[in-house]
Protein backbone atom coordinates (compact mmCIF):
# COMPACT_ATOMS: atom_id res chain seq x y z
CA UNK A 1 104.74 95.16 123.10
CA UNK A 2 107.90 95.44 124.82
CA UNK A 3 111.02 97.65 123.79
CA UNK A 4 112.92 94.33 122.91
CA UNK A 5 110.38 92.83 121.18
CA UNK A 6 109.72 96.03 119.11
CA UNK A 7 113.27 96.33 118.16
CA UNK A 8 113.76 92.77 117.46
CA UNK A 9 110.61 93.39 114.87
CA UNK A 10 112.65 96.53 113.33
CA UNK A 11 115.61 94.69 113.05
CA UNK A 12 113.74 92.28 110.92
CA UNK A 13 112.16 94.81 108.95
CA UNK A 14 115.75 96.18 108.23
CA UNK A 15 117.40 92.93 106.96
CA UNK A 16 114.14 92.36 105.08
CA UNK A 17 114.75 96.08 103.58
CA UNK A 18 118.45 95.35 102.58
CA UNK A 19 117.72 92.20 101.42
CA UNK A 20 115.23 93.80 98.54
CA UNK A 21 118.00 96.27 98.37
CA UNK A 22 120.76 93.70 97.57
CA UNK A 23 118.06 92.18 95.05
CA UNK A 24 117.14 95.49 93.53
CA UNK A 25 121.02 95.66 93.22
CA UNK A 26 121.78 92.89 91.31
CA UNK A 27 119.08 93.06 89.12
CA UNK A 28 120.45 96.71 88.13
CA UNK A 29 124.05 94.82 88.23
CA UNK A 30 122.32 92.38 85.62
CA UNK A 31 121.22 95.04 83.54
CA UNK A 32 124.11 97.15 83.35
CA UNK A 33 126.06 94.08 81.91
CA UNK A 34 123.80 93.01 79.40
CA UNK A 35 124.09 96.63 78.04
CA UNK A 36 127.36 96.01 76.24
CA UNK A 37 125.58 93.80 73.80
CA UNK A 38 123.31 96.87 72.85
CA UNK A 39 126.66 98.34 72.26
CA UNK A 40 127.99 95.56 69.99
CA UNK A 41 124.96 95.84 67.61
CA UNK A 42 125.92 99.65 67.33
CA UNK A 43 129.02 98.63 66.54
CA UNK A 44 128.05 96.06 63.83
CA UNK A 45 125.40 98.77 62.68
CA UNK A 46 128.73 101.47 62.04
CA UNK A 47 130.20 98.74 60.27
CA UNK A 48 127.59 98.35 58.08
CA UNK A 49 127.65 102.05 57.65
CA UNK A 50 131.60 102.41 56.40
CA UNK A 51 129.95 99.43 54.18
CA UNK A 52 127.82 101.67 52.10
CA UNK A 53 130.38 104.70 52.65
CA UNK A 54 132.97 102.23 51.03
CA UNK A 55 130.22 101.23 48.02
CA UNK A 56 129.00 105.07 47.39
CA UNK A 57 132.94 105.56 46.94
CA UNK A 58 132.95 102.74 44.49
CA UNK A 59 129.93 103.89 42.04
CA UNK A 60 130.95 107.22 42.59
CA UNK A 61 134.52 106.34 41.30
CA UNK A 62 132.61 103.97 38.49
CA UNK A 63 130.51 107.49 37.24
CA UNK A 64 133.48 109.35 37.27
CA UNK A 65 135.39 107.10 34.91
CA UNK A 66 132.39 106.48 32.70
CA UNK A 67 132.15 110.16 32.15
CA UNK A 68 136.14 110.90 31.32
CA UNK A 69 135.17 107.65 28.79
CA UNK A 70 132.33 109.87 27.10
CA UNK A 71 134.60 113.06 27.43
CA UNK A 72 137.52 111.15 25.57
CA UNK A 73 134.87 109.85 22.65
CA UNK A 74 133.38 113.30 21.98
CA UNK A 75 136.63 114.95 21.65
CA UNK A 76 137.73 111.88 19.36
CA UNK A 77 134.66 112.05 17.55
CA UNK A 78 134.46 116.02 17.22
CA UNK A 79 138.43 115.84 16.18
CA UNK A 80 137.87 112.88 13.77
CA UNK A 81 135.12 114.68 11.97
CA UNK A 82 137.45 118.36 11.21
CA UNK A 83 140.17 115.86 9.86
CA UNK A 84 137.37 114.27 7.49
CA UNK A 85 136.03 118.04 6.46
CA UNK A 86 140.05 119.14 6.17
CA UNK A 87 141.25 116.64 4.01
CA UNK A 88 141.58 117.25 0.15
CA UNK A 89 139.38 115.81 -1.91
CA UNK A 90 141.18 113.05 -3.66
CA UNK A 91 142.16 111.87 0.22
CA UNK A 92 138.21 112.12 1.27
CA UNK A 93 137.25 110.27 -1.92
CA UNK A 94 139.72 107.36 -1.72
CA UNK A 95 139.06 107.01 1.94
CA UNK A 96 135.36 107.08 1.49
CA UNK A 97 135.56 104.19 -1.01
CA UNK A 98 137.68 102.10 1.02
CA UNK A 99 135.26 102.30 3.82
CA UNK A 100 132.13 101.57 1.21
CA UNK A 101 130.93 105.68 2.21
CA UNK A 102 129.57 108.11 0.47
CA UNK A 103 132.44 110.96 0.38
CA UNK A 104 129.44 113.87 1.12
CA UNK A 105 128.89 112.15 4.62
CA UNK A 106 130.90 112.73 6.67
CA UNK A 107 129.33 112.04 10.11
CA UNK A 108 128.75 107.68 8.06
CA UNK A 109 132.45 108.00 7.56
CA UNK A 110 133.14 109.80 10.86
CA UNK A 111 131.54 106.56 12.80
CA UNK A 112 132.89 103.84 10.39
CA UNK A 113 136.67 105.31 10.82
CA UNK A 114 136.09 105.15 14.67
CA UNK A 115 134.11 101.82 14.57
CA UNK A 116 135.23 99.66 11.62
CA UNK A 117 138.11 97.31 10.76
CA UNK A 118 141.20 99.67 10.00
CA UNK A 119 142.98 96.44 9.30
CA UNK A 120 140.39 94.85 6.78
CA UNK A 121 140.40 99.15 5.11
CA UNK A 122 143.86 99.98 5.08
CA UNK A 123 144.82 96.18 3.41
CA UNK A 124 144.55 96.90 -0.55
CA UNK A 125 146.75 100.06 0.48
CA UNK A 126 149.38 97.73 2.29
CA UNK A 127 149.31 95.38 -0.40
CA UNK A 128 150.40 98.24 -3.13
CA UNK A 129 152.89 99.30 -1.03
CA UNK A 130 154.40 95.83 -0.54
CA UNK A 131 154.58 95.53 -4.78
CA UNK A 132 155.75 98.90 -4.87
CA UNK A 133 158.84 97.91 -3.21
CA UNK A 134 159.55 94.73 -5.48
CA UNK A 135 160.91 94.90 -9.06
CA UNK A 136 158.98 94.04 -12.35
CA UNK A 137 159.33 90.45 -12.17
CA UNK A 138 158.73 89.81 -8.43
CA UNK A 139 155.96 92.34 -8.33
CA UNK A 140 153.68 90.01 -10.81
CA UNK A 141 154.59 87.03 -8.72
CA UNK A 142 153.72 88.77 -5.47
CA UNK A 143 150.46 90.05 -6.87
CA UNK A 144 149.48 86.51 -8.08
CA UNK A 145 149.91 85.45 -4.14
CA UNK A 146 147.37 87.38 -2.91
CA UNK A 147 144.77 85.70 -4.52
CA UNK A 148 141.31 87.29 -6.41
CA UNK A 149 139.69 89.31 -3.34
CA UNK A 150 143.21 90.82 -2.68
CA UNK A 151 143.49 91.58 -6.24
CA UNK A 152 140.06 93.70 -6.86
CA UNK A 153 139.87 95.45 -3.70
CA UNK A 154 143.54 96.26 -5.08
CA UNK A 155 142.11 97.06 -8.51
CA UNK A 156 139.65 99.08 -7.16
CA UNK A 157 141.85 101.36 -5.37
CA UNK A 158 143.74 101.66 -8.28
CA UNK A 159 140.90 103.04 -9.89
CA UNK A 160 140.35 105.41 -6.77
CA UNK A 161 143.49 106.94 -7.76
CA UNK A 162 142.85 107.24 -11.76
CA UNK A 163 144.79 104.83 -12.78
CA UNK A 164 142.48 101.57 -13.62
CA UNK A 165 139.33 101.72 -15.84
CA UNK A 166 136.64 98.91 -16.25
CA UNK A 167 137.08 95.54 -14.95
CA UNK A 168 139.59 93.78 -13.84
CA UNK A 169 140.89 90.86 -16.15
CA UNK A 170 139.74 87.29 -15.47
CA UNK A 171 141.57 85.06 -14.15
CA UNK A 172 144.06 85.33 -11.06
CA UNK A 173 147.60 85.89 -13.55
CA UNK A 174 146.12 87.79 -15.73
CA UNK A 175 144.84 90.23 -13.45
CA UNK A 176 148.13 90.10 -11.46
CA UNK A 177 149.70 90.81 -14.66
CA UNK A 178 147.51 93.66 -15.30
CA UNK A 179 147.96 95.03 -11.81
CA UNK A 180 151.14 95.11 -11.65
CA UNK A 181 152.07 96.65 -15.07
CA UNK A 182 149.85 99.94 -13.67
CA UNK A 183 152.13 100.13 -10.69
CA UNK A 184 155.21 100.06 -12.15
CA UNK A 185 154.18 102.27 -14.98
CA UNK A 186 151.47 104.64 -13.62
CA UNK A 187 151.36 104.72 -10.02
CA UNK A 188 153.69 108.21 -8.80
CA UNK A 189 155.05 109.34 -6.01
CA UNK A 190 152.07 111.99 -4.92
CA UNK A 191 149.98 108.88 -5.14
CA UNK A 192 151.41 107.07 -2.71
CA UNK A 193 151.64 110.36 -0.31
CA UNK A 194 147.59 110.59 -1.10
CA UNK A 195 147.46 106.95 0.40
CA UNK A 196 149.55 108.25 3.26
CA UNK A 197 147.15 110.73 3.85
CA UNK A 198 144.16 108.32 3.47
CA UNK A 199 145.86 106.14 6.03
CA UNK A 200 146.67 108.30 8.54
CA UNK A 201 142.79 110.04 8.38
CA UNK A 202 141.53 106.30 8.64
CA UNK A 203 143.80 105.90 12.35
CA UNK A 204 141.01 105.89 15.16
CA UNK A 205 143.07 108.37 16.73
C-alpha cells in the first residue's frame, strides 16, 4: 500500500471516529435535556410533601383545640359540682326539684345543670318574680295568663319553698286565685334571695 493510499484510509477512519463522536455527543446532549423532567417530578413530589406538612399542621391544630375543649369541661364540671356540695340546703333542695333530681346526687344534678334546659328550669322562678312585681289585682290576672302547666310547676315551687300544701285547686282561676293570694301574703324577701341562689347555681357557668 502506498503512503497516500494509507493516509487517505486513516483519514477515513478519523471522520468515521468523529462522526460516532458527534453521535455519542448528541445522544449525551439528548439525555442531559430530558433530565429536567426528572427534576420537575421532584419538584411536584416536594409539593406534595408541604401537602402533608400543611395537613399534619391542620390535625395537629384540630387535637390541640379538642383538648383545651375537654380541659374547659372538666374544670366546668369539677367547679359546677363544689357549687352543688356548697350550697345550703334549702338552695340544693329547690334546685334539685326543679331539675326532677334527687338533692343527695349530686354528680345527676351536676350533668343535668350543665346539660339541660336552664330556660324550661328557671321558668316557674321567672314567672313568680314577674307576679311579685304586680299588685293584688293584676297579680291574679297575670297568673290566670299563664295557663295550667305554668300554674303547677309554679305551685310546686311554691311548695319547694314551704309555702303550698296538697294540690293545687281545679280549675285555671281558681288556682290563679290561690297562687297568687300565697305570694302576696306568704312569699318573703329571703325567699326570693333562696331563688336567686337557686338560679345562679342552675347557670352552666
Amino acid at each position: 500500500m502506498t503512503d497516500t493510499a494509507w493516509m487517505a484510509d486513516e483519514t477515513t477512519n478519523a471522520d468515521e471516529i468523529a462522526e460516532d463522536v458527534e453521535t455519542d455527543t448528541e445522544d449525551n446532549v439528548e439525555e442531559v435535556t430530558a433530565e429536567p423532567e426528572h427534576l420537575d417530578d421532584e419538584a411536584l413530589d416536594l409539593g406534595e410533601s408541604d401537602e402533608d406538612a400543611d395537613s399534619g399542621k391542620s390535625k395537629a391544630r384540630t387535637q390541640a383545640q379538642s383538648k383545651g375543649r375537654d380541659k374547659t369541661l372538666i374544670r366546668r364540671t369539677v367547679r359546677k359540682m363544689l357549687d352543688v356540695q356548697g350550697v345550703e340546703d334549702d338552695v340544693r333542695h329547690v334546685a334539685a326539684s326543679l331539675l326532677s333530681k334527687d338533692e343527695a346526687d349530686v354528680e345527676g344534678l351536676v350533668v343535668t345543670i350543665l346539660t339541660g334546659d336552664s330556660r324550661k328550669t328557671n321558668q316557674p322562678m321567672s314567672d313568680l318574680e314577674d307576679l311579685m312585681e304586680a299588685d293584688a289585682i293584676e297579680m291574679s290576672a297575670n297568673a290566670t295568663a299563664l295557663g295550667k302547666d305554668r300554674l303547677k310547676a309554679l305551685w310546686s315551687l311554691l311548695g319547694d319553698l314551704g309555702k303550698a300544701e296538697g294540690s293545687l285547686p281545679a280549675g285555671i282561676a281558681p288556682a290563679a286565685i290561690q297562687i297568687a293570694k300565697i305570694i302576696s301574703k306568704d312569699v318573703s324577701d329571703d325567699d326570693m334571695l333562696t331563688l336567686t341562689a337557686v338560679a345562679d347555681l342552675m347557670k352552666k357557668a
